[in-house]
Protein backbone atom coordinates (compact mmCIF):
# COMPACT_ATOMS: atom_id res chain seq x y z
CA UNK A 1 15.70 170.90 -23.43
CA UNK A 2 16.60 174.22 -23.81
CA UNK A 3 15.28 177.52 -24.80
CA UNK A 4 14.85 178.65 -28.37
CA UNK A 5 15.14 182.07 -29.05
CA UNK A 6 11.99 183.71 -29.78
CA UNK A 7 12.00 185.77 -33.06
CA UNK A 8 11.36 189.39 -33.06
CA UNK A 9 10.07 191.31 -36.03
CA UNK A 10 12.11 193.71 -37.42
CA UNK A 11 10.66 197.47 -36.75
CA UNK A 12 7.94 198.53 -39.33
CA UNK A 13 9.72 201.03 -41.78
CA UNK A 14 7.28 203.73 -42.96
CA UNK A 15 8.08 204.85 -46.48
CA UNK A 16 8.29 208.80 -46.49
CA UNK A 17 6.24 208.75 -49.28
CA UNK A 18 3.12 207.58 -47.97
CA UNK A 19 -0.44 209.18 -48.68
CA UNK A 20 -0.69 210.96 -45.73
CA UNK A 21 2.96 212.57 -46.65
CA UNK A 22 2.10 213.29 -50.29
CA UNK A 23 -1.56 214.86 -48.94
CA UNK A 24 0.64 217.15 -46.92
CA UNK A 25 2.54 217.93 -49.76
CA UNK A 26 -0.56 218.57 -52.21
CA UNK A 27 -1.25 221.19 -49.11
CA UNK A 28 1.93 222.82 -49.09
CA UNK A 29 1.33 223.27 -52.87
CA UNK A 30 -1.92 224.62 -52.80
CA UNK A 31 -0.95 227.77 -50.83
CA UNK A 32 0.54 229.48 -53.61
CA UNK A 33 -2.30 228.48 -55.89
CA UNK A 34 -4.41 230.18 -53.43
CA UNK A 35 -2.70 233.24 -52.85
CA UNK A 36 -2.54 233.79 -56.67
CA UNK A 37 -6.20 233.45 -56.89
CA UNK A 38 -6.52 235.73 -54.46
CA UNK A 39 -4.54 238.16 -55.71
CA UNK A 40 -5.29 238.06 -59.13
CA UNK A 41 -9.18 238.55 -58.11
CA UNK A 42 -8.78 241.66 -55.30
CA UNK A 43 -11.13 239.97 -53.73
CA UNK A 44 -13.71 241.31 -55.78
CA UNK A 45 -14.93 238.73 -58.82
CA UNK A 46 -17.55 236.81 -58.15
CA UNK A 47 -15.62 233.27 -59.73
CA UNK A 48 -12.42 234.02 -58.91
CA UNK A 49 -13.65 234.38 -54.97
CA UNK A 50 -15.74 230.98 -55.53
CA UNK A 51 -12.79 229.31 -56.94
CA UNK A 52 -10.49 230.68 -54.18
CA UNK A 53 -12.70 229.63 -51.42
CA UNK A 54 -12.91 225.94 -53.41
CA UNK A 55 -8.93 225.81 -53.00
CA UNK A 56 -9.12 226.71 -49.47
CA UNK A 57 -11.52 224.12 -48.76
CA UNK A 58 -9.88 221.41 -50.16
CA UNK A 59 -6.46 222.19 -49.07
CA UNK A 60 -7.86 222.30 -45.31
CA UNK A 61 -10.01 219.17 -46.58
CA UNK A 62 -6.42 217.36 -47.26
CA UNK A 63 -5.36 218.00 -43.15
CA UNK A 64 -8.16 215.87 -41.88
CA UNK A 65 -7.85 213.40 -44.44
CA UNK A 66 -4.03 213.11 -43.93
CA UNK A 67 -3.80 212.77 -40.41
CA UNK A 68 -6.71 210.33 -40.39
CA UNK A 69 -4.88 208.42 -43.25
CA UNK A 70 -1.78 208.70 -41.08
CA UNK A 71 -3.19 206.99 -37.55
CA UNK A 72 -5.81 204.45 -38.94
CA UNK A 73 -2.88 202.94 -41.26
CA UNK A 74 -0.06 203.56 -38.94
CA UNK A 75 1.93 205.95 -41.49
CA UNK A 76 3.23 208.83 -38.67
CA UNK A 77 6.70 210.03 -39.83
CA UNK A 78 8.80 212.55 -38.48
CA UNK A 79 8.17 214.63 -42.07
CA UNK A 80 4.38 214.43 -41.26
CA UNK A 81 4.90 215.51 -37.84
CA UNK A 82 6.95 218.52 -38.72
CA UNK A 83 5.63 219.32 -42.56
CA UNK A 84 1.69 218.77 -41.55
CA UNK A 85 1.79 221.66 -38.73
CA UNK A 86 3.48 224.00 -40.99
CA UNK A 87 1.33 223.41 -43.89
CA UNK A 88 -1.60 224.30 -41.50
CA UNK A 89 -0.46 227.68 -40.31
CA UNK A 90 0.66 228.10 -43.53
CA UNK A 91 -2.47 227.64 -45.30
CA UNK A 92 -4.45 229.56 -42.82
CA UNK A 93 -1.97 232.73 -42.64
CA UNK A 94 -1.81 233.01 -45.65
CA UNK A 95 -5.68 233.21 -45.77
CA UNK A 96 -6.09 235.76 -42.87
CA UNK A 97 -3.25 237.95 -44.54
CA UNK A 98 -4.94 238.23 -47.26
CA UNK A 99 -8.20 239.03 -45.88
CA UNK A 100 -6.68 241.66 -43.83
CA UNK A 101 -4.81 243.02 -47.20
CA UNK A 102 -8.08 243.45 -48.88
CA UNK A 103 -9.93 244.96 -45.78
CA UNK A 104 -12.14 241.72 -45.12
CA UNK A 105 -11.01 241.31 -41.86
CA UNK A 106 -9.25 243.47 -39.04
CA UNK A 107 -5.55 243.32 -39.12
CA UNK A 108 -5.60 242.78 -35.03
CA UNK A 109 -7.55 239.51 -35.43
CA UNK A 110 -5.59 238.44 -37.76
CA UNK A 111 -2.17 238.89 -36.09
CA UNK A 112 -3.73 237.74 -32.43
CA UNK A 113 -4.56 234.46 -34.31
CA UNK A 114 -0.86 234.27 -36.19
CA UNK A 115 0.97 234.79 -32.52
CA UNK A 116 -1.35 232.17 -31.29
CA UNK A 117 -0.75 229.62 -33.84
CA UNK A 118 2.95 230.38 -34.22
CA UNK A 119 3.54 230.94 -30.76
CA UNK A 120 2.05 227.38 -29.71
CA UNK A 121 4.39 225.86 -32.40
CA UNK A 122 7.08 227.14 -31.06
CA UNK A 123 6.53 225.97 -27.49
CA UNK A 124 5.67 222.24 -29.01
CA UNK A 125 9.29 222.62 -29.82
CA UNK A 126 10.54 223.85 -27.27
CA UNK A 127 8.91 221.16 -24.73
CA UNK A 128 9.36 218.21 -27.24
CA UNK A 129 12.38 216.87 -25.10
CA UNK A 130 9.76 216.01 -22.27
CA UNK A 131 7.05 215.04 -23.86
CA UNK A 132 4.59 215.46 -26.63
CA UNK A 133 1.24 217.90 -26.13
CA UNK A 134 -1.75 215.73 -27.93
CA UNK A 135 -3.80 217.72 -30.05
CA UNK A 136 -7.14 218.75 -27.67
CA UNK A 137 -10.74 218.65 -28.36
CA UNK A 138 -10.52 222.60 -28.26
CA UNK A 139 -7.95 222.46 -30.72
CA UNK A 140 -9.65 220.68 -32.65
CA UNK A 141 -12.77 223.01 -33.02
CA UNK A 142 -10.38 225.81 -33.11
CA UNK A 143 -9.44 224.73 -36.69
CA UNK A 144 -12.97 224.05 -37.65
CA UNK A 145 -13.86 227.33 -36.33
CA UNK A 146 -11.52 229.03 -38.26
CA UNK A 147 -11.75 227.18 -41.45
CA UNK A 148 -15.50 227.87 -41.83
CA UNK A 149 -14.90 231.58 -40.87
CA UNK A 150 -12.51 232.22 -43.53
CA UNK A 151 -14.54 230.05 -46.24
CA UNK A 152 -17.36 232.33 -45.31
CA UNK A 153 -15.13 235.78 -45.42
CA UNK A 154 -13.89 234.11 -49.06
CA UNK A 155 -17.09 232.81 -50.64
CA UNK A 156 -19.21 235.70 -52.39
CA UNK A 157 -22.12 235.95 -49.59
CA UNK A 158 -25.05 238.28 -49.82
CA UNK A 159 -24.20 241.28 -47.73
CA UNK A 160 -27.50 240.71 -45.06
CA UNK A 161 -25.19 237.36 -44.54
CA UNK A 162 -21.96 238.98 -43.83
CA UNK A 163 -22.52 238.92 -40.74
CA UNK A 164 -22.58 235.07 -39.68
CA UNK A 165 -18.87 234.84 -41.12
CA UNK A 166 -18.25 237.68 -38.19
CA UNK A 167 -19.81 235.49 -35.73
CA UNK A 168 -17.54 232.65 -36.87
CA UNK A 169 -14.20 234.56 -36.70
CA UNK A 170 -15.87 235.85 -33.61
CA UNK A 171 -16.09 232.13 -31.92
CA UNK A 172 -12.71 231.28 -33.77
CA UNK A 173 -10.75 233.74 -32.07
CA UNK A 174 -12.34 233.08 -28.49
CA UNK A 175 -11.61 229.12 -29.25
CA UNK A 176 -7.94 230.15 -30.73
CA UNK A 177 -7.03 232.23 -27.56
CA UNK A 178 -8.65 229.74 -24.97
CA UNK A 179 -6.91 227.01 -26.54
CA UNK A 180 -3.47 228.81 -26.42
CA UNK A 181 -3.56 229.65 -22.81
CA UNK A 182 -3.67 225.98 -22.00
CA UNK A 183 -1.82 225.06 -24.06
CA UNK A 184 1.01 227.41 -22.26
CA UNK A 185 -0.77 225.30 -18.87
CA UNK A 186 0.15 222.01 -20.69
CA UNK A 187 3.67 222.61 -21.59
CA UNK A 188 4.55 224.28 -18.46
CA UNK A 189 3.28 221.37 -16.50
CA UNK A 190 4.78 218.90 -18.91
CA UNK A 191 8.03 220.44 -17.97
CA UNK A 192 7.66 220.90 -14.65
CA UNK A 193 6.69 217.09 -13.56
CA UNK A 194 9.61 215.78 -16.02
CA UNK A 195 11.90 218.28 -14.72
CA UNK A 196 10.91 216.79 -11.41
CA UNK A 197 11.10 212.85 -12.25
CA UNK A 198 14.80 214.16 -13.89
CA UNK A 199 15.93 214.84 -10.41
């Protein structure tokens, strides 16, 4: 009697345009609608900054949803993986830029926070070939943190409130500059114990 072969299943193919793709899209789309809200309003109309603040929200609304679409149905592709963090420091530059532009929000924050985010894309990249870095639990509340501050700096508050949306970008830089320094831990460690097993 011998041996049949056992069957293997071919490897899932994930069509690249899956929901979680095409939310990432919508996002990348939204940030020029946004910044021509923004622009076309100064800043200073009470329903252009309402419907500003609405696009903002549900862009950054579409990241959650697309990366939970993404893992709970299995639909990761190497477009999300590059496309969804660009669309994210996309959206949210462009959002601190413009704050700064119209003199909502110091231009120092708002370039600490751009080095930050860019910076820590960057060294993803550079420290891919060893490994990935999981998103972290401060991350995590780092984006939170700054996508309720700059709602808040874009919806039309009542000056005595102004100054919860400072305590917000307050907590979202601390989180955002945390966050990045280990980060820099977890990519220089990633490195060091593959660079290690390598030899």
């Amino acid at each position: 009697m011998t041996d049949e072969p056992v069957p293997v299943a071919a490897p899932r193919v994930v069509s690249l345009y899956n929901p979680a793709n095409i939310l990432t899209v919508v996002r990348i789309v939204l940030v020029p609608v946004f910044l021509a809200i923004v622009v076309a309003s100064d800043l200073t109309g009470t329903g252009q900054r309402i419907a500003a603040c609405l696009v903002f929200c549900v862009a950054s609304a579409t990241d959650f949803v697309d990366g939970w679409i993404a893992r709970r149905w299995s639909l990761v592709t190497s477009f999300g993986k590059i496309a969804d963090p660009i669309a994210d420091k996309a959206l949210t530059g462009t959002a601190l830029v413009l704050l700064s532009v119209y003199d909502r929000l110091p231009w120092w924050v708002t370039l600490l926070i751009l080095v930050r985010e860019w910076g820590i894309t960057a060294l993803r990249f550079w420290v891919i070939r060893y490994g990935i870095i999981p998103a972290s639990r401060g991350g995590k509340l780092k984006t939170v943190l700054q996508i309720a501050a700059i709602a808040w700096y874009l919806w039309p508050v009542p000056d005595p409130f102004d100054v919860v949306g400072v305590w917000l970008m307050g907590a979202a830089l601390i989180v955002t500059v945390v966050t990045g320094v280990d980060y820099v831990v977890a990519a220089l460690r990633l490195r060091r114990d593959a660079r290690k097993k390598a030899f």
